[in-house]
C-alpha atoms as a PDB file:
ATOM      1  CA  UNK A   1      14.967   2.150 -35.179  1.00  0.00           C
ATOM      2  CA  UNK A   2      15.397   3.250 -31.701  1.00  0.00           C
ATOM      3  CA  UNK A   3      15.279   0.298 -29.419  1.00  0.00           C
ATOM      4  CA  UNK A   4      14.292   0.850 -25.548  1.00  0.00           C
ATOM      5  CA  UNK A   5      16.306  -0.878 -22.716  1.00  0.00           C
ATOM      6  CA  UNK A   6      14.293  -1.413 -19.803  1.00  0.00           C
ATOM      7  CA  UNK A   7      15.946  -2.222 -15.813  1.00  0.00           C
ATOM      8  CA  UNK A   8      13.555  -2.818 -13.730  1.00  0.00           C
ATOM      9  CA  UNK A   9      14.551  -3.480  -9.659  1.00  0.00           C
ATOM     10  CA  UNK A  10      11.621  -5.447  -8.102  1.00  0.00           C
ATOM     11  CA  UNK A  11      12.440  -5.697  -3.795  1.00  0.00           C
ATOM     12  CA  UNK A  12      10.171  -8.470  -2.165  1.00  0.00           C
ATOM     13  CA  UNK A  13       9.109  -7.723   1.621  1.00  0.00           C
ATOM     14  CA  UNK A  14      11.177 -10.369   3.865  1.00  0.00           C
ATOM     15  CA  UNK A  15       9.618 -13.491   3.836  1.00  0.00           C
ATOM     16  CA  UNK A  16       7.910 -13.002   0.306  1.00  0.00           C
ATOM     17  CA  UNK A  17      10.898 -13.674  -1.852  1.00  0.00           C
ATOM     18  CA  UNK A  18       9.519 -17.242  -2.992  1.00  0.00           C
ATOM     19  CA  UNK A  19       6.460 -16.418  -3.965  1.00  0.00           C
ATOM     20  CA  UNK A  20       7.819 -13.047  -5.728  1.00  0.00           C
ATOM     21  CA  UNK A  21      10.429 -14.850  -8.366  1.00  0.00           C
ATOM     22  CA  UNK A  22       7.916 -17.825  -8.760  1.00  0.00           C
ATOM     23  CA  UNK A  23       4.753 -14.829 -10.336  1.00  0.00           C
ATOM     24  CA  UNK A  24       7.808 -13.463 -12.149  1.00  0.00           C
ATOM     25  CA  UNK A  25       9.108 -16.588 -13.476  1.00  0.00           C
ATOM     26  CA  UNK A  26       6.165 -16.934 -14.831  1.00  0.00           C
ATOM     27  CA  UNK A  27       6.439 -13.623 -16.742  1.00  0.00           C
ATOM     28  CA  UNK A  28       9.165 -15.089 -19.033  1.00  0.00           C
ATOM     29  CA  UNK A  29       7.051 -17.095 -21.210  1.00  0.00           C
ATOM     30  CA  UNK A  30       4.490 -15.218 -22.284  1.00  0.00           C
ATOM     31  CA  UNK A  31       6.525 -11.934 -22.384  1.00  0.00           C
ATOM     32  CA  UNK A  32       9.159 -13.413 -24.955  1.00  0.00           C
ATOM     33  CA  UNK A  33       6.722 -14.349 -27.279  1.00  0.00           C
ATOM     34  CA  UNK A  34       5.029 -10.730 -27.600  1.00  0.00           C
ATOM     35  CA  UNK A  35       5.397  -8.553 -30.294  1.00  0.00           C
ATOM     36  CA  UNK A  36       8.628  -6.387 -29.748  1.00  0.00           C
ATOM     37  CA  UNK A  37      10.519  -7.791 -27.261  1.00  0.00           C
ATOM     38  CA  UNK A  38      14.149  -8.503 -27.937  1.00  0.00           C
ATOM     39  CA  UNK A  39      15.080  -9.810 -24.717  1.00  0.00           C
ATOM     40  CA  UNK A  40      13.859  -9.985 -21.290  1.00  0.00           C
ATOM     41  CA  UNK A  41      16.009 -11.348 -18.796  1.00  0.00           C
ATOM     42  CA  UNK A  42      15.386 -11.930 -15.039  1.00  0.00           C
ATOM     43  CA  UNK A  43      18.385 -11.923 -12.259  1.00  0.00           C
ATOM     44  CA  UNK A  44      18.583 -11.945  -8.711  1.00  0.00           C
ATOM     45  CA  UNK A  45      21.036  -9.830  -6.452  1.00  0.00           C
ATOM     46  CA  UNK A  46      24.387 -12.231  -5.488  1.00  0.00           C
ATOM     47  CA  UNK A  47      23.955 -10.746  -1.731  1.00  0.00           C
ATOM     48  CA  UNK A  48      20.194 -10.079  -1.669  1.00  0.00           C
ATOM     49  CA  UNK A  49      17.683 -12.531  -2.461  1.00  0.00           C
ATOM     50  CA  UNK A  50      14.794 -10.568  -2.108  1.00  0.00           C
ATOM     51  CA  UNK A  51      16.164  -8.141  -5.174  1.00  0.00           C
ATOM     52  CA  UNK A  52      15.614  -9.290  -8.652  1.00  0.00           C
ATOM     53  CA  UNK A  53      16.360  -7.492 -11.731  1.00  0.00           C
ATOM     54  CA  UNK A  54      14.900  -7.554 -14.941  1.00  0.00           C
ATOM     55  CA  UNK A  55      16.614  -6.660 -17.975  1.00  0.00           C
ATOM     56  CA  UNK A  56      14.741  -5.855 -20.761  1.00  0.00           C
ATOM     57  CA  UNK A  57      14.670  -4.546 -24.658  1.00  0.00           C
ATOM     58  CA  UNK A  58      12.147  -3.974 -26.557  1.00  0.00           C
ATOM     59  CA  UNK A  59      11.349  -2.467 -29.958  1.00  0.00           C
ATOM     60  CA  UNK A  60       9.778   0.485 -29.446  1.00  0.00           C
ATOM     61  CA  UNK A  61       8.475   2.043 -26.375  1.00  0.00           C
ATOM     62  CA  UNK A  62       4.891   1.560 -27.803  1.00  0.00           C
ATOM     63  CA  UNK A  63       5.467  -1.773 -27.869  1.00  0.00           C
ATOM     64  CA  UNK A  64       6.623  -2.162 -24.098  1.00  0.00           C
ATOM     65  CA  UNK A  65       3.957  -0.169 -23.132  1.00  0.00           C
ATOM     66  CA  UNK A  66       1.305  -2.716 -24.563  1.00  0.00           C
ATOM     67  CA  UNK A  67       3.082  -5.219 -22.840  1.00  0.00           C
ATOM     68  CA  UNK A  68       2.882  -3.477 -19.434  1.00  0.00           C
ATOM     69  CA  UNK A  69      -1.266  -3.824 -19.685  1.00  0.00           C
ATOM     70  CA  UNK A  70      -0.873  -7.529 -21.515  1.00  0.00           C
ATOM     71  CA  UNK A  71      -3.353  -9.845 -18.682  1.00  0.00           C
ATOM     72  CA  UNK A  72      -0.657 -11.789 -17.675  1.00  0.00           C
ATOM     73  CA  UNK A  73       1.142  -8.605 -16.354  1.00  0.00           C
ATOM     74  CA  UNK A  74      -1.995  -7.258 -14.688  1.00  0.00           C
ATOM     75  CA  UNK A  75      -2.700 -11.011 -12.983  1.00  0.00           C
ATOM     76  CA  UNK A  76       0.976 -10.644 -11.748  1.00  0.00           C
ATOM     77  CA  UNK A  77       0.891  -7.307 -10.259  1.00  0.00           C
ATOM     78  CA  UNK A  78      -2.495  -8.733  -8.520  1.00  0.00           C
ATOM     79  CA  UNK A  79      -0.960 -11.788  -7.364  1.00  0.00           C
ATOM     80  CA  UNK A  80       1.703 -10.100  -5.228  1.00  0.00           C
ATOM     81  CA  UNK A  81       0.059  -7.581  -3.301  1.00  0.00           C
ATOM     82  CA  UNK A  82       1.472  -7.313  -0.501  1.00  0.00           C
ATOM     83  CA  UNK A  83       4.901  -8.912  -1.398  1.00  0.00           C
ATOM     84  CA  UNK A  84       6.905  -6.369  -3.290  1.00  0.00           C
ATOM     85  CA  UNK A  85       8.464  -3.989  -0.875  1.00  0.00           C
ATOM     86  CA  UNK A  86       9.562  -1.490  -3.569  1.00  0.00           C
ATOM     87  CA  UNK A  87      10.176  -1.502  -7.442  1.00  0.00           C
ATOM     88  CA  UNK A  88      11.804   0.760 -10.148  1.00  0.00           C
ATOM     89  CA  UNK A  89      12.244   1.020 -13.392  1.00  0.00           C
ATOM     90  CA  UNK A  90      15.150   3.085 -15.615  1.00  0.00           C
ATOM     91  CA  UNK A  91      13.882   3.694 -19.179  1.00  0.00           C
ATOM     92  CA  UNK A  92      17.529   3.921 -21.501  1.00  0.00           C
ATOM     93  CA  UNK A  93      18.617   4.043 -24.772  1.00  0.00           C
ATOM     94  CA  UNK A  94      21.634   2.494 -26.192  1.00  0.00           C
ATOM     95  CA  UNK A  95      24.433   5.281 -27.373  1.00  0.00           C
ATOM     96  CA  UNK A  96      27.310   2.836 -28.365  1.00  0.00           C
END
């Protein structure tokens, strides 16, 4: 089995940082519980509080990709229009 790590870089606009890690706290839940995931971890920069990271493995890509269209994914992405400045994501895959 081939397990997919996941980085994602989420930037909230100045101002917004609040209301960004309170929709993604709210992520945690509901995202541990799903089929697949191994571990999904959220951090925020030392130096920059409007930069949190999520760390993330799943099972299988398929998997993670389900979980990117679960509703409580979609009613964060609607809930923070606006907020997020920029975000990225690095797909990777453990080699040792």
């Amino acid at each position: 089995m081939t397990v997919l790590t996941l980085v994602a870089n989420i930037k909230a606009n100045t101002g917004h940082a609040d209301l960004v890690k309170a929709e993604l706290l709210k992520l945690i839940h509901s995202t541990r519980v799903e089929e697949g995931c191994i571990n999904y971890d959220l951090h925020v920069d030392n130096e920059n509080p409007n930069h949190f990271v999520f760390h993330e493995t799943w099972e299988t890509r398929e998997l993670w990709q389900k979980h990117m269209n679960a509703p409580h994914i979609v009613a964060y992405g609607a809930a923070v229009v606006g907020a997020v400045e920029s975000w990225t994501l690095d797909e990777l895959t453990l080699i040792a």
